[in-house]
C-alpha atoms as a PDB file:
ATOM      1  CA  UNK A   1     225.363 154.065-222.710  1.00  0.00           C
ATOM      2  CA  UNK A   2     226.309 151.903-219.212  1.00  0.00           C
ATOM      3  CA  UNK A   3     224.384 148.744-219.405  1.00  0.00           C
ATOM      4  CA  UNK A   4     222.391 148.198-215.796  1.00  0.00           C
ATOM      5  CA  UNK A   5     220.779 144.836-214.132  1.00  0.00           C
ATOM      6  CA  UNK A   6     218.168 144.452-211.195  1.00  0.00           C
ATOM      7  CA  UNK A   7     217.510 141.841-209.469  1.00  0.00           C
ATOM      8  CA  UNK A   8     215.405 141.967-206.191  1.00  0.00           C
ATOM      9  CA  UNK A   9     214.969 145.469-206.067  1.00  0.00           C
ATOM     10  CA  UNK A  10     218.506 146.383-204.885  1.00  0.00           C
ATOM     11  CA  UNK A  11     220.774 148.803-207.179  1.00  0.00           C
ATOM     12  CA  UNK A  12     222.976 147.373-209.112  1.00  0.00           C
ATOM     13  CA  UNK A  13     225.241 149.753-211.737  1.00  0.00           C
ATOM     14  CA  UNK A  14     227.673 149.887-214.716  1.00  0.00           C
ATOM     15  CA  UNK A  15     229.262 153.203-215.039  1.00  0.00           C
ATOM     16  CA  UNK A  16     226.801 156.124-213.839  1.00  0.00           C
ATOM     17  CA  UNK A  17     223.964 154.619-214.408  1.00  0.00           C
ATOM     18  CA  UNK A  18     221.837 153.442-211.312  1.00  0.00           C
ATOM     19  CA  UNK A  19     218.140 152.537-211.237  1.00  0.00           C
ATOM     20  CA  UNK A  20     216.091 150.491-208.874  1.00  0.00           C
ATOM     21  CA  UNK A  21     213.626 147.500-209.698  1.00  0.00           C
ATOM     22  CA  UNK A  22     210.521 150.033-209.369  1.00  0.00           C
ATOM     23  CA  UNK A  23     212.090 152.974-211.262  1.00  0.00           C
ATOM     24  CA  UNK A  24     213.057 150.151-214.413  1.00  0.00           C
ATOM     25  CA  UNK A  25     209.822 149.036-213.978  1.00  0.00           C
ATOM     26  CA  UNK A  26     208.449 152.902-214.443  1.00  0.00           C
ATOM     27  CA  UNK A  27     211.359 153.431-216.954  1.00  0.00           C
ATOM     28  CA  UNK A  28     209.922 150.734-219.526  1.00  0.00           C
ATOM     29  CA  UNK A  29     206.336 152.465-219.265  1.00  0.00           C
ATOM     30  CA  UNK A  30     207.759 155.731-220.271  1.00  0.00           C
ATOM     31  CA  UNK A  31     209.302 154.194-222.875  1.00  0.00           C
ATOM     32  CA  UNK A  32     206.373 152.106-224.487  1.00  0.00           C
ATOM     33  CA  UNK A  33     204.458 155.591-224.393  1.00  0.00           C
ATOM     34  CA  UNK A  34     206.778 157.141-225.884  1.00  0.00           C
ATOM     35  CA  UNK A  35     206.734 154.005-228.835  1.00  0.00           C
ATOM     36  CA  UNK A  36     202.977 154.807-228.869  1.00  0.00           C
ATOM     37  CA  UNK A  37     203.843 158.368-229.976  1.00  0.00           C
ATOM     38  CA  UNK A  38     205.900 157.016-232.539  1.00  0.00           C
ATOM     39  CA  UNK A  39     203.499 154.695-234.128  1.00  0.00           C
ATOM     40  CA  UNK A  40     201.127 157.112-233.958  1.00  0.00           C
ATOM     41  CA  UNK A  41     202.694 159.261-236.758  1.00  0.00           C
ATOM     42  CA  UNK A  42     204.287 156.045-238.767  1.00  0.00           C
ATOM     43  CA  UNK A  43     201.407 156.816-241.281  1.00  0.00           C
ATOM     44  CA  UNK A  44     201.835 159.522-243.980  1.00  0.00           C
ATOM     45  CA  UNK A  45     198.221 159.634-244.099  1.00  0.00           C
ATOM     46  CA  UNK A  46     197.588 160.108-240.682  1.00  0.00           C
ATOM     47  CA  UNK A  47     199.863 162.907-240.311  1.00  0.00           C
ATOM     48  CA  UNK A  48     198.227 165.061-242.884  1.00  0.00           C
ATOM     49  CA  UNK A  49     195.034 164.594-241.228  1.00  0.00           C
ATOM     50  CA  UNK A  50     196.916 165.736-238.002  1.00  0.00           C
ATOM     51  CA  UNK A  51     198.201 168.597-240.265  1.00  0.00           C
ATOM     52  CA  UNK A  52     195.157 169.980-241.282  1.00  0.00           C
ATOM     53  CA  UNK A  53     193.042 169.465-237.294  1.00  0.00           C
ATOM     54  CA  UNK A  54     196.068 171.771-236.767  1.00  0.00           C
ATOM     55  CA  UNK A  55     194.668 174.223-238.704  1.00  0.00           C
ATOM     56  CA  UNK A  56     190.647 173.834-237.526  1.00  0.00           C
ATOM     57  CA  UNK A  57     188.530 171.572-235.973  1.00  0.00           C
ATOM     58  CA  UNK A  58     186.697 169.885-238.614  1.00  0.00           C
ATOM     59  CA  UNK A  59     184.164 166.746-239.473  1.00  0.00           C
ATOM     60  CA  UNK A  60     185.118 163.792-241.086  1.00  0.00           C
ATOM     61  CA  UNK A  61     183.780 164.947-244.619  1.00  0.00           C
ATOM     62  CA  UNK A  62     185.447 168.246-244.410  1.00  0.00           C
ATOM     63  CA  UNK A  63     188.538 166.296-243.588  1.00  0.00           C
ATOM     64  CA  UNK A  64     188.371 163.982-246.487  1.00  0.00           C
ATOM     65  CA  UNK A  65     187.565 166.998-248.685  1.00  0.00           C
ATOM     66  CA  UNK A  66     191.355 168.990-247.089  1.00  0.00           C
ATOM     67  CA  UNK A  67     193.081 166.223-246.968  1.00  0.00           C
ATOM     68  CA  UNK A  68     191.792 164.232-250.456  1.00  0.00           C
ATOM     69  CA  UNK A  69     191.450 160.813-248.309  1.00  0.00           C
ATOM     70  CA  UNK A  70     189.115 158.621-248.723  1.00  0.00           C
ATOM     71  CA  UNK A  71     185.963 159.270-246.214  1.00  0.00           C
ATOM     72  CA  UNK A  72     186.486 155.695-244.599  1.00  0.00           C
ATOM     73  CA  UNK A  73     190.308 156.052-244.449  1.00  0.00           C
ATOM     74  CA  UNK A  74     189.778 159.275-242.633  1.00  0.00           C
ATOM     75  CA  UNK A  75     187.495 157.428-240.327  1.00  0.00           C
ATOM     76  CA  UNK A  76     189.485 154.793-239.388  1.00  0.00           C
ATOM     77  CA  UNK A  77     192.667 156.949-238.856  1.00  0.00           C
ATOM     78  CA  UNK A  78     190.185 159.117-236.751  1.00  0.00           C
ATOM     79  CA  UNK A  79     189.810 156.549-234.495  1.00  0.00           C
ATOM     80  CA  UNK A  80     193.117 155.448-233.729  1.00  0.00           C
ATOM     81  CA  UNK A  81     194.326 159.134-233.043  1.00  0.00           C
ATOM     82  CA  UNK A  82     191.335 159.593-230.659  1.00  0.00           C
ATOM     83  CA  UNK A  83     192.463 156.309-228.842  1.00  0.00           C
ATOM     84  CA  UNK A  84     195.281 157.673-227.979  1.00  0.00           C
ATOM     85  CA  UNK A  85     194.950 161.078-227.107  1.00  0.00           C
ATOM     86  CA  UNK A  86     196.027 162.815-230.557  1.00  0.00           C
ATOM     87  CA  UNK A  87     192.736 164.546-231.228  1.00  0.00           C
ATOM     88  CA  UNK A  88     189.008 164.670-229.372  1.00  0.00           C
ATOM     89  CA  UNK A  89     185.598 165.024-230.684  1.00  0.00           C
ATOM     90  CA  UNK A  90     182.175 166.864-229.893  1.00  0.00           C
ATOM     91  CA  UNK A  91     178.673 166.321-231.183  1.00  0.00           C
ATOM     92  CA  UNK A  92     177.452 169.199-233.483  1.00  0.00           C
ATOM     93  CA  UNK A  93     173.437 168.112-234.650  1.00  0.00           C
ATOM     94  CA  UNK A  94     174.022 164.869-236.792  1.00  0.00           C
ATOM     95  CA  UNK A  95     178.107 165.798-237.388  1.00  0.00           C
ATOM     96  CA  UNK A  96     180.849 164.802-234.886  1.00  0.00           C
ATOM     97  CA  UNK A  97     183.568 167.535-235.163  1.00  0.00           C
ATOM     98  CA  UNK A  98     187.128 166.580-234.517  1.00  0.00           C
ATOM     99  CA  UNK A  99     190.160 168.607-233.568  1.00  0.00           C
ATOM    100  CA  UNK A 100     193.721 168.061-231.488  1.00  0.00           C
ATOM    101  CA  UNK A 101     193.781 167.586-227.859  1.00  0.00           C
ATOM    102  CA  UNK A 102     195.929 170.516-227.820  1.00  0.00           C
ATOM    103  CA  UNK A 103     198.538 172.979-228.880  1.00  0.00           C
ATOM    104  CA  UNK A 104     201.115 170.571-227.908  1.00  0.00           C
ATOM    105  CA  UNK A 105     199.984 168.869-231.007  1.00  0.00           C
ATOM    106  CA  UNK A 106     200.286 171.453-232.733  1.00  0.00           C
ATOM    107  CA  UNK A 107     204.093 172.088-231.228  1.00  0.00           C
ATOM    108  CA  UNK A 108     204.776 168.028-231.813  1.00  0.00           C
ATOM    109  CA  UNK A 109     204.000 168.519-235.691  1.00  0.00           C
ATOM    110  CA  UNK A 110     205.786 171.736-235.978  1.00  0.00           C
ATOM    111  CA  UNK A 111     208.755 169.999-234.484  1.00  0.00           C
ATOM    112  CA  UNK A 112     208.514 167.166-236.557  1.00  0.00           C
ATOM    113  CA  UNK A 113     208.692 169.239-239.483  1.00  0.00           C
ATOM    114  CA  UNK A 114     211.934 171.428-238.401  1.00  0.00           C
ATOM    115  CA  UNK A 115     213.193 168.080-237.394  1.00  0.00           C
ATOM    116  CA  UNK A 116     213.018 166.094-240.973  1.00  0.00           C
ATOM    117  CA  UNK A 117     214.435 169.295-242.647  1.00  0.00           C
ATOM    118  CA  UNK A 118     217.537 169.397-240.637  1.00  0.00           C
ATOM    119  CA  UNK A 119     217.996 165.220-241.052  1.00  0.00           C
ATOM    120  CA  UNK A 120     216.266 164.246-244.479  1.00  0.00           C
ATOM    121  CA  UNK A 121     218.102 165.630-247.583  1.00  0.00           C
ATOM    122  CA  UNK A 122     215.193 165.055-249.716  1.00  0.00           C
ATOM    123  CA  UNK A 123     213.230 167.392-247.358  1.00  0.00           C
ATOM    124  CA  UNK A 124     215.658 170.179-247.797  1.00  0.00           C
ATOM    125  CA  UNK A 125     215.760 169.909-251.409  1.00  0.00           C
ATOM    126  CA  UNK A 126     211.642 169.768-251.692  1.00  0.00           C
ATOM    127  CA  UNK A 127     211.515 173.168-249.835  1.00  0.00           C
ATOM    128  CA  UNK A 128     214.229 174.226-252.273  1.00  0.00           C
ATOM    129  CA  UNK A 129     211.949 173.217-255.646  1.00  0.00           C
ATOM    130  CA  UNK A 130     208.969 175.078-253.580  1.00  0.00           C
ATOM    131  CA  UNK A 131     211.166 178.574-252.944  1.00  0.00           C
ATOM    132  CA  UNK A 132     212.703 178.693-256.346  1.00  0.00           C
ATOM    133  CA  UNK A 133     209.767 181.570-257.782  1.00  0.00           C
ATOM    134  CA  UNK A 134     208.546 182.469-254.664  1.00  0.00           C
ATOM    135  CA  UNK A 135     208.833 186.414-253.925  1.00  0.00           C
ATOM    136  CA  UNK A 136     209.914 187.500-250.271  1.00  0.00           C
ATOM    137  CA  UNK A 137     209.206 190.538-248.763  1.00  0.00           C
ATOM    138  CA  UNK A 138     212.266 190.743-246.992  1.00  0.00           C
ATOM    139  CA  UNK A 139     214.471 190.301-250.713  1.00  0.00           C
ATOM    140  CA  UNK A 140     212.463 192.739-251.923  1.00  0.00           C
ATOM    141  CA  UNK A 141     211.429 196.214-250.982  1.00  0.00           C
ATOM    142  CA  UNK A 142     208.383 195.871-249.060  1.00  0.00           C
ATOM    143  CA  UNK A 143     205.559 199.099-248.846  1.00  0.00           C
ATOM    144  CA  UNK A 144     204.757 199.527-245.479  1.00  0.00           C
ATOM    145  CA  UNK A 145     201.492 199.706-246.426  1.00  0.00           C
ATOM    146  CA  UNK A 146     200.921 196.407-247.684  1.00  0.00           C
ATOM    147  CA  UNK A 147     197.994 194.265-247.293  1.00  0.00           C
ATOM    148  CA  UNK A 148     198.041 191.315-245.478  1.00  0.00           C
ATOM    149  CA  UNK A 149     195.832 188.136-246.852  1.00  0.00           C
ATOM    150  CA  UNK A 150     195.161 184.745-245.697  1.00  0.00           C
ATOM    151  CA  UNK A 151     194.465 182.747-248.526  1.00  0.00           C
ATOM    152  CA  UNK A 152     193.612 179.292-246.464  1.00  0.00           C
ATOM    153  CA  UNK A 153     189.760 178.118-246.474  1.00  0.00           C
ATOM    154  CA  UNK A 154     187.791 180.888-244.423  1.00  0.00           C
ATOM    155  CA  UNK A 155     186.781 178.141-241.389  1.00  0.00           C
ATOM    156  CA  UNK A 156     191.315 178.101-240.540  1.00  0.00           C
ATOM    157  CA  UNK A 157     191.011 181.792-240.577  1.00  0.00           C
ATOM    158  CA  UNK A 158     188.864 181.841-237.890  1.00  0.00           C
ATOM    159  CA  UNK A 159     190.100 179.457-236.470  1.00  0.00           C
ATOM    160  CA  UNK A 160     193.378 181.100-235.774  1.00  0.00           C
ATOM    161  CA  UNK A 161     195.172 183.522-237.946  1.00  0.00           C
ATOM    162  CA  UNK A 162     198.336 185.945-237.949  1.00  0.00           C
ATOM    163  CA  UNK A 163     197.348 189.502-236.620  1.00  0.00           C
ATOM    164  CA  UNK A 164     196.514 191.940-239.041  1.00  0.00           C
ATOM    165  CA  UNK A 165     195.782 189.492-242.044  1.00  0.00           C
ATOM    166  CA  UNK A 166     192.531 189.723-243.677  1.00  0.00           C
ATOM    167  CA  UNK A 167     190.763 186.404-245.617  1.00  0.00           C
ATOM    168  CA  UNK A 168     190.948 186.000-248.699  1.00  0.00           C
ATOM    169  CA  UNK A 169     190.408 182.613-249.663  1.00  0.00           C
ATOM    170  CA  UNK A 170     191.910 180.776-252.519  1.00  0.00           C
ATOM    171  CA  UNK A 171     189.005 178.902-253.469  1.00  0.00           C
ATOM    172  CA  UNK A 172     187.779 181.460-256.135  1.00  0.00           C
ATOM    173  CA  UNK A 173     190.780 183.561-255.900  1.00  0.00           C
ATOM    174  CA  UNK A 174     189.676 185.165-259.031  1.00  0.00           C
ATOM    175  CA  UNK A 175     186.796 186.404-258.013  1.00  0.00           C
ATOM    176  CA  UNK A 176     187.788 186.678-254.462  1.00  0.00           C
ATOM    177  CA  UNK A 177     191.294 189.175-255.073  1.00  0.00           C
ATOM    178  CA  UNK A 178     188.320 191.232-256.847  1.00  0.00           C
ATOM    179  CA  UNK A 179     187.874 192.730-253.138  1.00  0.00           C
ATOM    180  CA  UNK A 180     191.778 194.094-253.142  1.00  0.00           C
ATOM    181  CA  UNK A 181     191.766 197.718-254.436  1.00  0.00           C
ATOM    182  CA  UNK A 182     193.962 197.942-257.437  1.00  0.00           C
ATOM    183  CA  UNK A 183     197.377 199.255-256.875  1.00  0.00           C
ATOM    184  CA  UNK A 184     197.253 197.695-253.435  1.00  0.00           C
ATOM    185  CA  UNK A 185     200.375 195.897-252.462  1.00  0.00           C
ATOM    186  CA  UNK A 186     199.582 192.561-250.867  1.00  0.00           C
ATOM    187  CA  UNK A 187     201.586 189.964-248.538  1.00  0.00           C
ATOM    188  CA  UNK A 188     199.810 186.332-248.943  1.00  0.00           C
ATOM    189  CA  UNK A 189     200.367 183.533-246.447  1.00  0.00           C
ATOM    190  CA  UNK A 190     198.915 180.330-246.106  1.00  0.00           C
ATOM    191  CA  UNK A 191     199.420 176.891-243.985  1.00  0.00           C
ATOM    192  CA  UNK A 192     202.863 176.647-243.645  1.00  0.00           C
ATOM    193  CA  UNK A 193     205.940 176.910-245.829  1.00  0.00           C
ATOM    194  CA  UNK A 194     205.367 173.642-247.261  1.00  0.00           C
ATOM    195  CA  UNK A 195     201.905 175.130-249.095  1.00  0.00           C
ATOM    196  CA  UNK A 196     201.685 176.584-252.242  1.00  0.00           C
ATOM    197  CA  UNK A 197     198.566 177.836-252.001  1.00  0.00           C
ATOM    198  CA  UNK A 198     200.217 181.235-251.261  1.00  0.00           C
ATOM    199  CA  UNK A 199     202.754 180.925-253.840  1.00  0.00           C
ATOM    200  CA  UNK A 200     199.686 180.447-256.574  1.00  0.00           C
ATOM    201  CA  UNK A 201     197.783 183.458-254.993  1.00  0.00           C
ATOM    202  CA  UNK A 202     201.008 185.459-255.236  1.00  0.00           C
ATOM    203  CA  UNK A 203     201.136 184.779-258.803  1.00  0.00           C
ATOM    204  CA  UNK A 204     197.668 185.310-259.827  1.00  0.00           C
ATOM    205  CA  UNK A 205     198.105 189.218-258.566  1.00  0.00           C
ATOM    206  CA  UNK A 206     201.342 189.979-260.107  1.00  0.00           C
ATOM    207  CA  UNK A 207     199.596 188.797-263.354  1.00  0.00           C
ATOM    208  CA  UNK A 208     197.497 190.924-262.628  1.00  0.00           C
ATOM    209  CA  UNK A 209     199.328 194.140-261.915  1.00  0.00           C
ATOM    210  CA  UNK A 210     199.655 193.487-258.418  1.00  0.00           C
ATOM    211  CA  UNK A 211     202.744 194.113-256.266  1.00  0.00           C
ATOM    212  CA  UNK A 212     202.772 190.709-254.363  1.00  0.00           C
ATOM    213  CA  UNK A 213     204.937 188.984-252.209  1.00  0.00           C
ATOM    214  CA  UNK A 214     204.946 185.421-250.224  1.00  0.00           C
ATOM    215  CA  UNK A 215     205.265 185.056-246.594  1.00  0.00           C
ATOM    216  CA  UNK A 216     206.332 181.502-245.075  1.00  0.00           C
ATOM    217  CA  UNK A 217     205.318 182.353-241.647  1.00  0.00           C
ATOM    218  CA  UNK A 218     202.399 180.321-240.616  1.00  0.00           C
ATOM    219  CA  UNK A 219     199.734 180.098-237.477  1.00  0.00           C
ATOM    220  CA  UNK A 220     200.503 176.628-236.642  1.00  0.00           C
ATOM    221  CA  UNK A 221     204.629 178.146-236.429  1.00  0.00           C
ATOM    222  CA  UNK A 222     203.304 181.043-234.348  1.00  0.00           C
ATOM    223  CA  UNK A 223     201.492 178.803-232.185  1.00  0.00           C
ATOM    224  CA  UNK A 224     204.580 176.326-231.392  1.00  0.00           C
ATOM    225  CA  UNK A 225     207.068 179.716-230.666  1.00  0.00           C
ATOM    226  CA  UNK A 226     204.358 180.899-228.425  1.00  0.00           C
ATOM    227  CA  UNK A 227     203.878 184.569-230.891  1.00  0.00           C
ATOM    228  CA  UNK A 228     200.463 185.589-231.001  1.00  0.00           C
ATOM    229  CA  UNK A 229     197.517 185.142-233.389  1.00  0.00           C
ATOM    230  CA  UNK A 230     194.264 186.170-233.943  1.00  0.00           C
ATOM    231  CA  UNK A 231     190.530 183.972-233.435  1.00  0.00           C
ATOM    232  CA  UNK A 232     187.765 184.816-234.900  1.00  0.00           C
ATOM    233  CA  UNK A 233     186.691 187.839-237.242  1.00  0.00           C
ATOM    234  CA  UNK A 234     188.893 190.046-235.775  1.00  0.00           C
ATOM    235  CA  UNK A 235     192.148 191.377-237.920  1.00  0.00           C
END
């Protein structure tokens, strides 16, 4: 990169580089925002509580119950995130509700993700561990007539889920995959293809006679390529 001085607001360059004393002055701004951004996620912790707003607004006790943090650890990362723009809040009775700012949080994450498996090794070899029983439908041969099933907590299905999939939560799987008419062959997806919720699910219903299969497509992937989901009830 050409190094560049200014001095007294005139343009002065190395190489291709130009910049006046206002636009270096802007320049370093955009930068420490961007260093914001990056402290922002520096904490493991704090990402997963990103991760799961990205799945449904939520309260700081339902957060500590996804996410297994602490309730005053949740709190305080709460409030850092909210500082800065990473999530906002609304009053519901006695609860305050949290969720992102946006779905360019939800793109940022998503990102992040695609961007540690391509650099990290150690990322690439976790996914590898997590695929090594799953069942795809595309390795497989798939009935066209195959039910669809959301196995996240029913609040991230309404939320936002893939069209056509129905909820069927894995809290109480067992009494939950009850609902699926025998002989039915299902497709289960859940947050993302880091989650083995699905994977669990899928296995439960092949022990049980079940044709299953896993899907790794997820809402919050859907949501960064700008495919289309589903709010609400509706399937």
């Amino acid at each position: 990169m050409a190094d560049y001085v200014v001095v007294n607001a005139s343009v002065l360059f190395s190489g291709t580089l130009l910049c006046t004393e206002g636009a270096a002055v802007e320049r370093v701004r955009i930068y420490e925002c961007l260093a914001r951004i990056g402290k922002l996620v520096e904490s493991p912790e704090r990402i997963r509580i990103v991760d799961a707003l990205c799945q449904a607004e939520r309260s700081v006790e339902a957060l500590s119950e996804a996410t297994g943090l602490p309730v005053r650890t949740v709190s305080h990362h709460l409030q850092k995130l909210k500082r800065d723009s990473f999530v906002v809040s609304r009053k519901d009775g006695r609860f305050v509700i949290y969720s992102v700012a946006g779905k360019e949080i939800v793109n940022f994450l998503e990102q992040m993700k695609q961007l540690s498996e391509s650099i990290f090794p150690e990322m690439a070899v976790s996914l590898s561990r997590l695929r090594k029983n799953r069942h795809f439908p595309e390795g497989e041969s798939t009935p066209a007539n195959a039910l669809l099933i959301d196995v996240r907590p029913e609040e991230e299905y309404l939320e936002a889920h893939i069209p056509g999939a129905v909820s069927v939560p894995f809290e109480n799987f067992r009494e939950n995959m009850k609902a699926i008419p025998e002989g039915t062959p299902v497709i289960a997806y859940c947050r993302d293809r880091f989650c083995d919720i699905a994977d669990r699910a899928v296995t439960m219903l092949r022990d049980r006679g079940y044709s299953a299969w896993r899907l790794e497509d997820s809402v919050s992937a859907r949501v960064a390529d700008a495919e289309p989901v589903v709010r609400g009830e509706e399937n």
